[in-house]
N, C-alpha and C. Protein backbone atom coordinates (compact mmCIF):
# COMPACT_ATOMS: atom_id res chain seq x y z
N UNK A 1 -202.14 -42.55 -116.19
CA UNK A 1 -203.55 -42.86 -116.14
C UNK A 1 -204.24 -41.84 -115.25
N UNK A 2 -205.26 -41.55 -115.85
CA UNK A 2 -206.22 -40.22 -114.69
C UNK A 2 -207.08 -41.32 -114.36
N UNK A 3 -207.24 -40.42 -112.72
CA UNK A 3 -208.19 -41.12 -111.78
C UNK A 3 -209.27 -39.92 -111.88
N UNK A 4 -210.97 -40.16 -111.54
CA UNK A 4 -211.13 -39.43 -111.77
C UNK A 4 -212.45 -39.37 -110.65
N UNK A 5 -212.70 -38.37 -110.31
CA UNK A 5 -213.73 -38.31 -108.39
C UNK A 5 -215.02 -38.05 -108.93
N UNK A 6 -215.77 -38.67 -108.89
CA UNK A 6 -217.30 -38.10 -108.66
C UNK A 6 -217.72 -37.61 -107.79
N UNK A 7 -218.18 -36.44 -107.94
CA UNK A 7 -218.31 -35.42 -106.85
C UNK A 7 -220.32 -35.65 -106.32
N UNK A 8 -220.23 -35.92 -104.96
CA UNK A 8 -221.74 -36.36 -104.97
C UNK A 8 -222.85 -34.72 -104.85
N UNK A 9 -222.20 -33.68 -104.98
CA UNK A 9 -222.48 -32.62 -104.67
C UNK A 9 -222.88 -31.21 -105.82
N UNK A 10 -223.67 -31.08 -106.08
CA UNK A 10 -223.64 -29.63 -107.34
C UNK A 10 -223.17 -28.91 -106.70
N UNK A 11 -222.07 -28.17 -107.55
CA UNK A 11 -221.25 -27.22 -107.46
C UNK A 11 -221.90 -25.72 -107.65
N UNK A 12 -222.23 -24.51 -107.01
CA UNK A 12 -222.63 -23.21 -107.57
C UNK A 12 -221.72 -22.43 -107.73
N UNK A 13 -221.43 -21.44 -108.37
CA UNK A 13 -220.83 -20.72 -108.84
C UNK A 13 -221.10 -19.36 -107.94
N UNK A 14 -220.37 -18.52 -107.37
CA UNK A 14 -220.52 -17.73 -106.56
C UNK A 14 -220.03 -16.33 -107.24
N UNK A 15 -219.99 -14.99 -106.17
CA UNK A 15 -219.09 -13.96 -106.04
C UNK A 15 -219.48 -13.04 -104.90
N UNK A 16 -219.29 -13.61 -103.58
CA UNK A 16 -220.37 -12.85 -102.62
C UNK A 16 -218.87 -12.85 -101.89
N UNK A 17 -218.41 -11.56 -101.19
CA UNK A 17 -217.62 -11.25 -100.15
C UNK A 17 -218.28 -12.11 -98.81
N UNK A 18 -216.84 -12.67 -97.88
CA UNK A 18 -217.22 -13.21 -96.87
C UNK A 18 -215.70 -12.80 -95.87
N UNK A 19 -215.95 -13.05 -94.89
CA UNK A 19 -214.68 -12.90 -93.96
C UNK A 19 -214.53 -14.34 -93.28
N UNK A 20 -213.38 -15.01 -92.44
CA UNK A 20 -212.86 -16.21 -92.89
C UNK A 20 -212.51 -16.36 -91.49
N UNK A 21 -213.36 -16.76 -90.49
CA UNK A 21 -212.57 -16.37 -88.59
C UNK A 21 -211.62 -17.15 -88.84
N UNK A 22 -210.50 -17.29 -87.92
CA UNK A 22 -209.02 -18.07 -88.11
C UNK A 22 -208.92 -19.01 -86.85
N UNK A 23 -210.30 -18.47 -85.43
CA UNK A 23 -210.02 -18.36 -84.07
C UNK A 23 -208.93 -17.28 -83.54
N UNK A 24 -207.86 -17.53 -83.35
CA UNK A 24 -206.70 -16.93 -82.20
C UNK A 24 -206.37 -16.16 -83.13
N UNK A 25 -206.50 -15.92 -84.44
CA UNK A 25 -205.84 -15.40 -85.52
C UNK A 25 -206.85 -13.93 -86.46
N UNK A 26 -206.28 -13.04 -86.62
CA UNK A 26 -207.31 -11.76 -87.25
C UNK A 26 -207.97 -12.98 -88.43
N UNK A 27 -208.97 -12.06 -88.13
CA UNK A 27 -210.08 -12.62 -89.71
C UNK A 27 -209.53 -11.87 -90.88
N UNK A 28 -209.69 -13.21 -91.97
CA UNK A 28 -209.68 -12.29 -93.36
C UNK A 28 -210.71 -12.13 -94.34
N UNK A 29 -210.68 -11.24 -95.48
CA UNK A 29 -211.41 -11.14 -95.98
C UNK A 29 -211.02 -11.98 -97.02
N UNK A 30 -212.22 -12.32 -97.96
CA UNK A 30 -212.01 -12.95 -99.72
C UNK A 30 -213.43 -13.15 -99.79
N UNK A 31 -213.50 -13.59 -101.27
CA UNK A 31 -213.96 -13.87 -101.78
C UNK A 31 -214.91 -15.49 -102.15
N UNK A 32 -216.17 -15.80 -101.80
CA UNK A 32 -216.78 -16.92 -101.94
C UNK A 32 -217.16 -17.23 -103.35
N UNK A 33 -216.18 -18.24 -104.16
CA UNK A 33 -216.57 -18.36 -105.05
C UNK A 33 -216.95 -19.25 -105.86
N UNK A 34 -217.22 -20.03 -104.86
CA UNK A 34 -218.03 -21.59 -105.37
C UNK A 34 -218.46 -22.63 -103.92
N UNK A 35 -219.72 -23.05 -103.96
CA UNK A 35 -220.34 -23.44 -102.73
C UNK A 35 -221.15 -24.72 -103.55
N UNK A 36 -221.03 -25.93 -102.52
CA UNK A 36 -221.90 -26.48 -102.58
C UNK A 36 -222.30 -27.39 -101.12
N UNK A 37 -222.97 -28.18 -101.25
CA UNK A 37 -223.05 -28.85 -99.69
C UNK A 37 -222.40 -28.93 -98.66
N UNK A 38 -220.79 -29.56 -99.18
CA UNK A 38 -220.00 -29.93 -98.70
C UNK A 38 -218.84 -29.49 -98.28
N UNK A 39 -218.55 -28.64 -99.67
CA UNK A 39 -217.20 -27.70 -99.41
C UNK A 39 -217.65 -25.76 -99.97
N UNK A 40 -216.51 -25.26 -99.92
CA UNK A 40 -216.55 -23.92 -100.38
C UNK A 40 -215.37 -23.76 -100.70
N UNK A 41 -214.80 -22.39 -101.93
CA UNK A 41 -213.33 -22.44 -102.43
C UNK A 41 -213.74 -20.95 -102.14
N UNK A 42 -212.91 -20.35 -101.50
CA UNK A 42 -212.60 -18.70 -101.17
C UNK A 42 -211.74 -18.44 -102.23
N UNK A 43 -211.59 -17.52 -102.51
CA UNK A 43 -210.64 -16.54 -103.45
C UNK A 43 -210.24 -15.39 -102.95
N UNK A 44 -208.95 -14.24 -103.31
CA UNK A 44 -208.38 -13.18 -103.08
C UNK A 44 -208.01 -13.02 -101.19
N UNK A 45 -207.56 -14.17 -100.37
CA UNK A 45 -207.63 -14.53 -99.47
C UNK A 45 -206.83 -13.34 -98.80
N UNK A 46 -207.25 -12.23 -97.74
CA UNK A 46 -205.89 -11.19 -97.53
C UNK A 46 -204.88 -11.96 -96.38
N UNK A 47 -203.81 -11.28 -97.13
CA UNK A 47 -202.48 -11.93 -96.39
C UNK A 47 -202.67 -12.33 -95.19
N UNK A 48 -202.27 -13.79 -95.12
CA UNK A 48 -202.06 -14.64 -93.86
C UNK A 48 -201.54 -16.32 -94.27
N UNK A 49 -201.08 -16.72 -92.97
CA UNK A 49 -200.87 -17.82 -93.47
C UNK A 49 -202.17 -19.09 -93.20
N UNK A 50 -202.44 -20.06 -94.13
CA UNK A 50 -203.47 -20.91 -94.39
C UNK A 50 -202.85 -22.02 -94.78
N UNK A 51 -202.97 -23.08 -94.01
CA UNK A 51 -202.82 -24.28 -93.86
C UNK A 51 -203.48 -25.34 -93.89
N UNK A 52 -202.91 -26.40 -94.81
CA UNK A 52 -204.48 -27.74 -94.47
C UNK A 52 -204.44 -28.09 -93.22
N UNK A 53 -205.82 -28.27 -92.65
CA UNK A 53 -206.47 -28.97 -91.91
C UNK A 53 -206.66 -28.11 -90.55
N UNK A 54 -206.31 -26.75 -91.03
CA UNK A 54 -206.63 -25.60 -89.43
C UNK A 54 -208.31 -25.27 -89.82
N UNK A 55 -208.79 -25.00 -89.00
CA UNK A 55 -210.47 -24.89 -88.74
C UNK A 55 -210.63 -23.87 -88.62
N UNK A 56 -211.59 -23.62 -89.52
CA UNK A 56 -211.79 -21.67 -90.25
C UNK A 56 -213.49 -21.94 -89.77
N UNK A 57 -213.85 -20.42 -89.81
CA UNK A 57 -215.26 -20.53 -89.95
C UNK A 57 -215.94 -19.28 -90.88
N UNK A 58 -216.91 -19.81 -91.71
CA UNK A 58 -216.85 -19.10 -93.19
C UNK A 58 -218.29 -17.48 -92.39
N UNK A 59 -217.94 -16.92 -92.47
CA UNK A 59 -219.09 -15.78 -92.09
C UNK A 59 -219.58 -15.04 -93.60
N UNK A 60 -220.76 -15.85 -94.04
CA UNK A 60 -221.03 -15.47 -95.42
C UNK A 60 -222.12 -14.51 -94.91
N UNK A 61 -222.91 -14.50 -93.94
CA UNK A 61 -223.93 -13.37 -93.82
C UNK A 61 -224.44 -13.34 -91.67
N UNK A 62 -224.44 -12.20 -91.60
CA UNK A 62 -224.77 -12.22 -90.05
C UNK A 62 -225.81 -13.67 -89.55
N UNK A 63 -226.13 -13.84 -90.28
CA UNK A 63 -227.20 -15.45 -90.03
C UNK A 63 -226.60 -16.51 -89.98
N UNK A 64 -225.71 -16.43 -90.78
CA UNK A 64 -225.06 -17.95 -91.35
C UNK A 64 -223.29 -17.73 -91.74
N UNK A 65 -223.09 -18.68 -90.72
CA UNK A 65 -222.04 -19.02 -90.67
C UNK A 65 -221.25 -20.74 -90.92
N UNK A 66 -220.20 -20.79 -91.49
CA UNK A 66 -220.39 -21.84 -92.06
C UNK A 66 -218.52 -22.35 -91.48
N UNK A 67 -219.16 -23.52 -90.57
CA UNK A 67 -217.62 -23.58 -90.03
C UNK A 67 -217.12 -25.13 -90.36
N UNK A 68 -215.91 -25.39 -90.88
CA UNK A 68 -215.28 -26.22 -91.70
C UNK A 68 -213.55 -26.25 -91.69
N UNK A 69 -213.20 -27.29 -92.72
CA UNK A 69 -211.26 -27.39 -92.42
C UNK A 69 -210.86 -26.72 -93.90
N UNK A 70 -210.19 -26.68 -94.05
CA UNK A 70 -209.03 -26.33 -94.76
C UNK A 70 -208.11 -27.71 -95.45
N UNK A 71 -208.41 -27.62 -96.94
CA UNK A 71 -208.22 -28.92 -97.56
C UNK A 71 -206.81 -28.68 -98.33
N UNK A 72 -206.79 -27.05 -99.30
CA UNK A 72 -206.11 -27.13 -99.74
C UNK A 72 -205.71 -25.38 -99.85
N UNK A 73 -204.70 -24.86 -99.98
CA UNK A 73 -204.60 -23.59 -100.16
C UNK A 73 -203.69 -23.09 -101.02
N UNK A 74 -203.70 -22.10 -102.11
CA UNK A 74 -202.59 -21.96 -102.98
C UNK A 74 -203.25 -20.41 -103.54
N UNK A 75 -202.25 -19.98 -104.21
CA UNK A 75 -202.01 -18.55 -104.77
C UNK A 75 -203.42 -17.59 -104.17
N UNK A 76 -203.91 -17.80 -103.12
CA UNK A 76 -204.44 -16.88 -102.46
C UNK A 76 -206.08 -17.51 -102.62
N UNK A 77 -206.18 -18.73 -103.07
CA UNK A 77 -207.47 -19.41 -102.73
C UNK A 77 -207.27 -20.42 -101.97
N UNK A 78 -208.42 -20.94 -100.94
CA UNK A 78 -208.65 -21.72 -100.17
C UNK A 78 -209.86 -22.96 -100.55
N UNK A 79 -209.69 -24.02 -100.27
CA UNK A 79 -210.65 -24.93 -100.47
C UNK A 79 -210.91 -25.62 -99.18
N UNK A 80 -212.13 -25.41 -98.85
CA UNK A 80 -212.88 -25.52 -97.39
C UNK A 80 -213.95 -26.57 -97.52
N UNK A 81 -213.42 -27.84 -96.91
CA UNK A 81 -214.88 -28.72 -96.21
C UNK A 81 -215.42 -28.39 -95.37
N UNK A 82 -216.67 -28.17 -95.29
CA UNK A 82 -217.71 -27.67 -94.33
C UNK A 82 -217.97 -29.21 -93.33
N UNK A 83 -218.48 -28.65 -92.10
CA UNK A 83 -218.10 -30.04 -90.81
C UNK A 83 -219.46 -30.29 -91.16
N UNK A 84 -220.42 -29.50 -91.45
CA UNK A 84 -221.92 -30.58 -91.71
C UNK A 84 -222.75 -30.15 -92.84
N UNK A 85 -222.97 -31.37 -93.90
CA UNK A 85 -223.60 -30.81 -94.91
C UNK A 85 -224.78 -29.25 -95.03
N UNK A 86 -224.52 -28.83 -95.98
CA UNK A 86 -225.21 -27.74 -95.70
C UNK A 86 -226.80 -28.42 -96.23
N UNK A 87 -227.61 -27.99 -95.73
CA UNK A 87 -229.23 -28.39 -96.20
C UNK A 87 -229.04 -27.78 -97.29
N UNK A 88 -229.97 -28.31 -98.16
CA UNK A 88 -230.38 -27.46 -99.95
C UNK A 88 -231.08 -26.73 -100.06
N UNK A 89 -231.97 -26.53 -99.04
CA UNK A 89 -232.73 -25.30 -98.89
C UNK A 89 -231.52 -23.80 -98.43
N UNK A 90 -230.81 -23.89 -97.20
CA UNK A 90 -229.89 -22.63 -97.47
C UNK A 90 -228.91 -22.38 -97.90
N UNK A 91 -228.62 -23.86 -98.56
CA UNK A 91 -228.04 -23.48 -99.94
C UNK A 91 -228.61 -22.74 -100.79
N UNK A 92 -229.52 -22.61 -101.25
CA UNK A 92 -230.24 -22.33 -102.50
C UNK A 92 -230.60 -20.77 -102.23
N UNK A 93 -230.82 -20.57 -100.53
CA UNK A 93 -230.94 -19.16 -100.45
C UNK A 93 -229.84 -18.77 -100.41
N UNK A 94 -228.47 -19.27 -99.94
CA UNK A 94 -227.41 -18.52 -100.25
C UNK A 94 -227.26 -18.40 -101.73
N UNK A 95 -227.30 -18.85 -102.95
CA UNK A 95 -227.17 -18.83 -104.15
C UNK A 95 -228.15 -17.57 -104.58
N UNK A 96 -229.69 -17.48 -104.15
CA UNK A 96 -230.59 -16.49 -104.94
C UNK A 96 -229.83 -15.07 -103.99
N UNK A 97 -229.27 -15.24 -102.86
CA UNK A 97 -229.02 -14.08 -102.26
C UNK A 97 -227.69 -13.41 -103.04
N UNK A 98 -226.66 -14.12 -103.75
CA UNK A 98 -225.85 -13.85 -103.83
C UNK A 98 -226.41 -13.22 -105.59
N UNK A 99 -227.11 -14.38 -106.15
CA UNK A 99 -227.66 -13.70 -107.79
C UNK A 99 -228.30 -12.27 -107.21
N UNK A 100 -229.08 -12.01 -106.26
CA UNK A 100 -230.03 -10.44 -105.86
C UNK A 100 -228.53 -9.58 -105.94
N UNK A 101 -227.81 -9.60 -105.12
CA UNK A 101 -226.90 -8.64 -105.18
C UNK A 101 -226.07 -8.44 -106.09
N UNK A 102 -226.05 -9.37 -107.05
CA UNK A 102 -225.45 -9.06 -107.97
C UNK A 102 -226.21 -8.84 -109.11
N UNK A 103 -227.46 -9.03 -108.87
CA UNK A 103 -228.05 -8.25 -110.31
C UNK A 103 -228.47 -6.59 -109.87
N UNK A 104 -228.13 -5.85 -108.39
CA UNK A 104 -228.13 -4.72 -107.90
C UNK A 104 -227.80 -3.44 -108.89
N UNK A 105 -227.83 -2.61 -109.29
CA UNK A 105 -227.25 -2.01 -110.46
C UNK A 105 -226.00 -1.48 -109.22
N UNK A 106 -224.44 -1.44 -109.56
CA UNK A 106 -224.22 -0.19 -108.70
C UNK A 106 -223.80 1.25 -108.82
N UNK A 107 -223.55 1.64 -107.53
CA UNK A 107 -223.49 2.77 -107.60
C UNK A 107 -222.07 3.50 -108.17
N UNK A 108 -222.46 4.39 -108.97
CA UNK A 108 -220.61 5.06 -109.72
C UNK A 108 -221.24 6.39 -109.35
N UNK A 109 -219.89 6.90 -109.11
CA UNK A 109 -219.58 8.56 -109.07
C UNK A 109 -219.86 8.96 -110.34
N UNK A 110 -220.56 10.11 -110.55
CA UNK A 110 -220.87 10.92 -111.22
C UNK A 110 -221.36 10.15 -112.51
N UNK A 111 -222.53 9.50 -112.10
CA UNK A 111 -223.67 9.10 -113.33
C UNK A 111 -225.04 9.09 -112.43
């Protein structure tokens, strides 16, 4: 029988680089690739070890920082509850900030 969670939260869809403080531990880099109020799921996490329930803090932009636990971790993604809902207002600017840079054209060698 499936159980099945209602999630009280819209989910966004991401791809914005962030670095991941550990505290006592080097920061890593990955990938933010889904945000909503409550939690965040990192991706391409660089080598380290990540454990449930150690307390990370998400550095998505020199402004905002987003500090939370560690729920679940596997093949190099992380799934992060944030310690206080995020407001929907910087939510929403983290979301248009992350669509701006990615509708950026970029830059290639030799075109």
């Amino acid at each position: 029988m499936a159980i099945f969670e209602a999630r009280s939260f819209r989910r966004y869809a991401l791809r914005m680089p962030v670095e991941l403080d550990r505290g006592s531990r080097a920061r890593a880099r990955g990938l933010l690739i889904e945000l909503s109020q409550d939690c965040a799921r990192i991706s391409q996490l660089s080598r380290g070890k990540y454990e449930e329930g150690d307390r990370v803090v998400i550095l998505a932009t020199p402004e905002r920082q987003l500090a939370g636990t560690i729920r679940w971790t596997g093949n190099g993604v992380a799934k992060i509850r944030l310690d206080q809902p995020l407001p929907q207002a910087e939510l929403q600017h983290l979301v248009d900030l992350n669509r701006h840079r990615q509708a950026e054209p970029e830059l290639r060698y030799g075109t």
